[in-house]
C-alpha atoms as a PDB file:
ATOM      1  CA  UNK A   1       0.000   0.000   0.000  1.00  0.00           C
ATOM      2  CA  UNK A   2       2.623   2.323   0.810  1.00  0.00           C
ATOM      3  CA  UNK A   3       4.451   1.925  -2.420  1.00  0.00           C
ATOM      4  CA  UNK A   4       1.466   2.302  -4.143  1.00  0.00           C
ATOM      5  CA  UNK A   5       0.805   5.772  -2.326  1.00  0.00           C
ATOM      6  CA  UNK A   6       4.556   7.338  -3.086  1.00  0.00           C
ATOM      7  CA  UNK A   7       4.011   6.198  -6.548  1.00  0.00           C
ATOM      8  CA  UNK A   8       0.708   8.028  -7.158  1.00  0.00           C
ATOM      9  CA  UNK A   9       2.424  11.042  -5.243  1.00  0.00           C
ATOM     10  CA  UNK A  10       5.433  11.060  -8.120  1.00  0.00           C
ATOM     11  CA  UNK A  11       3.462  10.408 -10.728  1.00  0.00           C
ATOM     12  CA  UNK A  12       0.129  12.844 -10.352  1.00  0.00           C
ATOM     13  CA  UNK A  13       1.205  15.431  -7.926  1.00  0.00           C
ATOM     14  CA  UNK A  14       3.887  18.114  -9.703  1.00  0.00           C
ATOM     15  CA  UNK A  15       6.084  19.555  -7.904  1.00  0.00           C
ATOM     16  CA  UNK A  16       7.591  23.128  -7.755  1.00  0.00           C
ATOM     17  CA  UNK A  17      11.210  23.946  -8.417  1.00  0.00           C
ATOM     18  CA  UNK A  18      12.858  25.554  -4.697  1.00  0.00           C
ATOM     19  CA  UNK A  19      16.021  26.596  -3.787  1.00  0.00           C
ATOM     20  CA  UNK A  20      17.546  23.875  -0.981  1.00  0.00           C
ATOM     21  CA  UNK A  21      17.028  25.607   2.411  1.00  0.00           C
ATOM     22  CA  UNK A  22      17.262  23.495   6.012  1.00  0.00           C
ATOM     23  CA  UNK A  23      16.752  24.538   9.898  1.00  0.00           C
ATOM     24  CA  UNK A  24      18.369  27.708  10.973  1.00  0.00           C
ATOM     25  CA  UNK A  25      17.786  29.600   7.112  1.00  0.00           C
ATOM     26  CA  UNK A  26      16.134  32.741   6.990  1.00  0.00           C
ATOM     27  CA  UNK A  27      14.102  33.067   4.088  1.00  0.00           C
ATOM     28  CA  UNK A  28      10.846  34.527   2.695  1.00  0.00           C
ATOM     29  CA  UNK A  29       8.354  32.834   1.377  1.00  0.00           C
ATOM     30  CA  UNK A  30       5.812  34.481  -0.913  1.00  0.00           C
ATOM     31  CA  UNK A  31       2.220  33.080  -1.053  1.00  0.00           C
ATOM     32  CA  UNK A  32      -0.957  33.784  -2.946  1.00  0.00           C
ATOM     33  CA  UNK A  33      -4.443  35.595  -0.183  1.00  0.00           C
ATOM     34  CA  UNK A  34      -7.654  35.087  -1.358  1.00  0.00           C
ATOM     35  CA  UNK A  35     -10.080  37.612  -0.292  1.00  0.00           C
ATOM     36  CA  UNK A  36     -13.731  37.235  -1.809  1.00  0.00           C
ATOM     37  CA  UNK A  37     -12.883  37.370  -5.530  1.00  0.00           C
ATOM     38  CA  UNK A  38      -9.020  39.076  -5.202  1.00  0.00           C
ATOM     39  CA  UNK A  39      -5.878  37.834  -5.043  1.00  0.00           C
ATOM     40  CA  UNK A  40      -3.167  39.337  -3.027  1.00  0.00           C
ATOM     41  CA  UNK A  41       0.820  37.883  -2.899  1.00  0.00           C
ATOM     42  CA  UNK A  42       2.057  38.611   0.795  1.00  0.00           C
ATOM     43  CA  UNK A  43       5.112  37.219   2.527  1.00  0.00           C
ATOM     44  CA  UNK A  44       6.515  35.948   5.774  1.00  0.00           C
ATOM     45  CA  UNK A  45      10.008  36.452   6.672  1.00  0.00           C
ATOM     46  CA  UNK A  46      11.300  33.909   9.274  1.00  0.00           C
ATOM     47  CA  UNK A  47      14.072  31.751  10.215  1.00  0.00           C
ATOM     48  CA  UNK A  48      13.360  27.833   9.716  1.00  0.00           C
ATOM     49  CA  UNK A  49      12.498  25.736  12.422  1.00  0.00           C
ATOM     50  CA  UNK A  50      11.733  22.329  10.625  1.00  0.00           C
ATOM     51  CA  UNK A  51      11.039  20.115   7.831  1.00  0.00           C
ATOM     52  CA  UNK A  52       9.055  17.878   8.297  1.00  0.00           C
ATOM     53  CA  UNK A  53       7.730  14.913   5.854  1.00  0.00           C
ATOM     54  CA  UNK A  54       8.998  13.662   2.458  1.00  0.00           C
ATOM     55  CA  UNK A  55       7.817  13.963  -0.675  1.00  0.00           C
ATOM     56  CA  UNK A  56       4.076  15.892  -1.891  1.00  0.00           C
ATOM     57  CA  UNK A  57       3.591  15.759   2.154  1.00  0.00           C
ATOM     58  CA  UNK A  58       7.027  17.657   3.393  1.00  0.00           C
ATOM     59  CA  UNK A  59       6.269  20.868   5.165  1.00  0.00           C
ATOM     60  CA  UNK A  60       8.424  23.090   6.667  1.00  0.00           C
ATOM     61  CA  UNK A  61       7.783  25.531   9.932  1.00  0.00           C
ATOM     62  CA  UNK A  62       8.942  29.704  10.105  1.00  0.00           C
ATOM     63  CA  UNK A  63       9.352  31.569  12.918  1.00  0.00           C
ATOM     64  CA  UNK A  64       9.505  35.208  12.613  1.00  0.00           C
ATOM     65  CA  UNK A  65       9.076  38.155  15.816  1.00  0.00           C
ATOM     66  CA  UNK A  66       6.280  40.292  15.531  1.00  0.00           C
ATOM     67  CA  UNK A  67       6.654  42.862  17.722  1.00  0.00           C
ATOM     68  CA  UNK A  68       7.663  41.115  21.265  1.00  0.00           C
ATOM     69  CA  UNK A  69       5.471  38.130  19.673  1.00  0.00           C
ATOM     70  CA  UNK A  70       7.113  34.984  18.567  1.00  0.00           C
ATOM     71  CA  UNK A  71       4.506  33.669  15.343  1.00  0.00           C
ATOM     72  CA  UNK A  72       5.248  30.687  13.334  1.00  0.00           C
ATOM     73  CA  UNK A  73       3.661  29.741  10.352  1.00  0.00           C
ATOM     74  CA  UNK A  74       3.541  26.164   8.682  1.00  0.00           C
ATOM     75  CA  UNK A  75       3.865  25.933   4.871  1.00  0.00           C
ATOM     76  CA  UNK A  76       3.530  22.809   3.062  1.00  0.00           C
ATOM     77  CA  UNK A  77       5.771  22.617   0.185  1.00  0.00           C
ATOM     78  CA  UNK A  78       2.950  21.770  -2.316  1.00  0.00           C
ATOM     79  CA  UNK A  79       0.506  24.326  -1.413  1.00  0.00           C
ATOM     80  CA  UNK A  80      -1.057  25.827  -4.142  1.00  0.00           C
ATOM     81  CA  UNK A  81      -0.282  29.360  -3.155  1.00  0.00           C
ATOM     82  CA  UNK A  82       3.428  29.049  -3.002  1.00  0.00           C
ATOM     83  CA  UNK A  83       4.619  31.373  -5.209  1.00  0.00           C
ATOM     84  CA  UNK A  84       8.289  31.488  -4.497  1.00  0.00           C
ATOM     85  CA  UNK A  85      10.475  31.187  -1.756  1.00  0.00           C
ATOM     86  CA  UNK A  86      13.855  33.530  -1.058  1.00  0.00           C
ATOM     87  CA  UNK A  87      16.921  32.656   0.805  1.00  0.00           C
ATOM     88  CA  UNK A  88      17.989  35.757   2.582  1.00  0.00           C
ATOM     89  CA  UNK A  89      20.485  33.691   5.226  1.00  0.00           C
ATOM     90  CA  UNK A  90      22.353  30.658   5.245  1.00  0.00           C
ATOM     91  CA  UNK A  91      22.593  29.659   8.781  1.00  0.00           C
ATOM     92  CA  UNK A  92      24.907  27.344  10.612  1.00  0.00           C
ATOM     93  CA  UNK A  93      23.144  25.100  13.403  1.00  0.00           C
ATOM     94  CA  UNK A  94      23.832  21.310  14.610  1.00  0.00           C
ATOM     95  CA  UNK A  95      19.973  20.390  14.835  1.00  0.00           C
ATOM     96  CA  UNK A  96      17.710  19.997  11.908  1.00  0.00           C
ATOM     97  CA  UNK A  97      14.861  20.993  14.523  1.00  0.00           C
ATOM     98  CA  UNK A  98      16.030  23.806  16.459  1.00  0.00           C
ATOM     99  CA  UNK A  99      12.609  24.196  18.475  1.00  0.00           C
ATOM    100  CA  UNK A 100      14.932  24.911  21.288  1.00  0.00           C
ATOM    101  CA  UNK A 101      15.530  28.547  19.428  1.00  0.00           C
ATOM    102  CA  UNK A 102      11.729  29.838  21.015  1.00  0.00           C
ATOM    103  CA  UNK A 103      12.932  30.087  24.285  1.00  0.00           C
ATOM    104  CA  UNK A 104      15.993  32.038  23.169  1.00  0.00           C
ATOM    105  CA  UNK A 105      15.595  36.355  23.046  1.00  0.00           C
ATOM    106  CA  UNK A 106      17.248  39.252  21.946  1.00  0.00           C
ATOM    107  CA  UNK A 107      21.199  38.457  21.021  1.00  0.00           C
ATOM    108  CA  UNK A 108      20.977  34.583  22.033  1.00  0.00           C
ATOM    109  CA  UNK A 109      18.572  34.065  19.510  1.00  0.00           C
ATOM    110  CA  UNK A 110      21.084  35.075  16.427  1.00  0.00           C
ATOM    111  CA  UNK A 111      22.321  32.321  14.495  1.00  0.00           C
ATOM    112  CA  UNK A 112      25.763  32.392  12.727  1.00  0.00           C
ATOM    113  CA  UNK A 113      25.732  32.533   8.948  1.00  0.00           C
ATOM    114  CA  UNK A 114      27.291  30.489   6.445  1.00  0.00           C
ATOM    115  CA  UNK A 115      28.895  32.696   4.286  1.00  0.00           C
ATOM    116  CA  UNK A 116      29.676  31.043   0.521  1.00  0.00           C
END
């Protein structure tokens, strides 16, 4: 059964064309409001928390500050409204799940970046 689901998911579902980003990246990712009959593009700038899934089911989690207010937003990576997603930072971390990094404020919560 499960083969016959992953083959259904590469064979019917198409996916889009991303950069590679991982935990501890700070991108933006631009998606696609519907409000009545308009369509809006907004974004949400945030540093990766997780991914989370393979293939047509992988999502990945941002966390961004509003304010004093931590708010995290999950995206799966074959939502419709996905228009494009930007890598701003390349960050260095051990973890692929750095959950511990919403506990962390002001200068602790910096992560180093990868420069290339």
């Amino acid at each position: 059964m499960e083969a016959l689901v992953k083959f259904v998911q590469d064979e019917f579902v198409e996916r889009k064309e991303f950069p590679e980003f991982s935990a501890g990246d700070t991108i933006t990712v631009y998606y696609e409001i519907k409000e009545g009959e308009k369509t809006r593009t907004q974004f949400f700038r945030g540093v990766i928390i997780q991914r989370r899934g393979t293939g047509s089911s992988e999502t990945f989690t941002i966390r961004k500050m509003s304010g004093t207010v931590g708010v995290e937003r999950i995206f799966p990576i074959n939502m419709p409204a996905l228009q494009k997603v930007e890598i701003n930072k390349k960050g260095k971390v051990r973890r692929s799940r750095i959950y511990y990094f919403r506990g962390l404020t002001g200068k602790k919560a910096r992560i180093k970046e990868v420069r290339s």
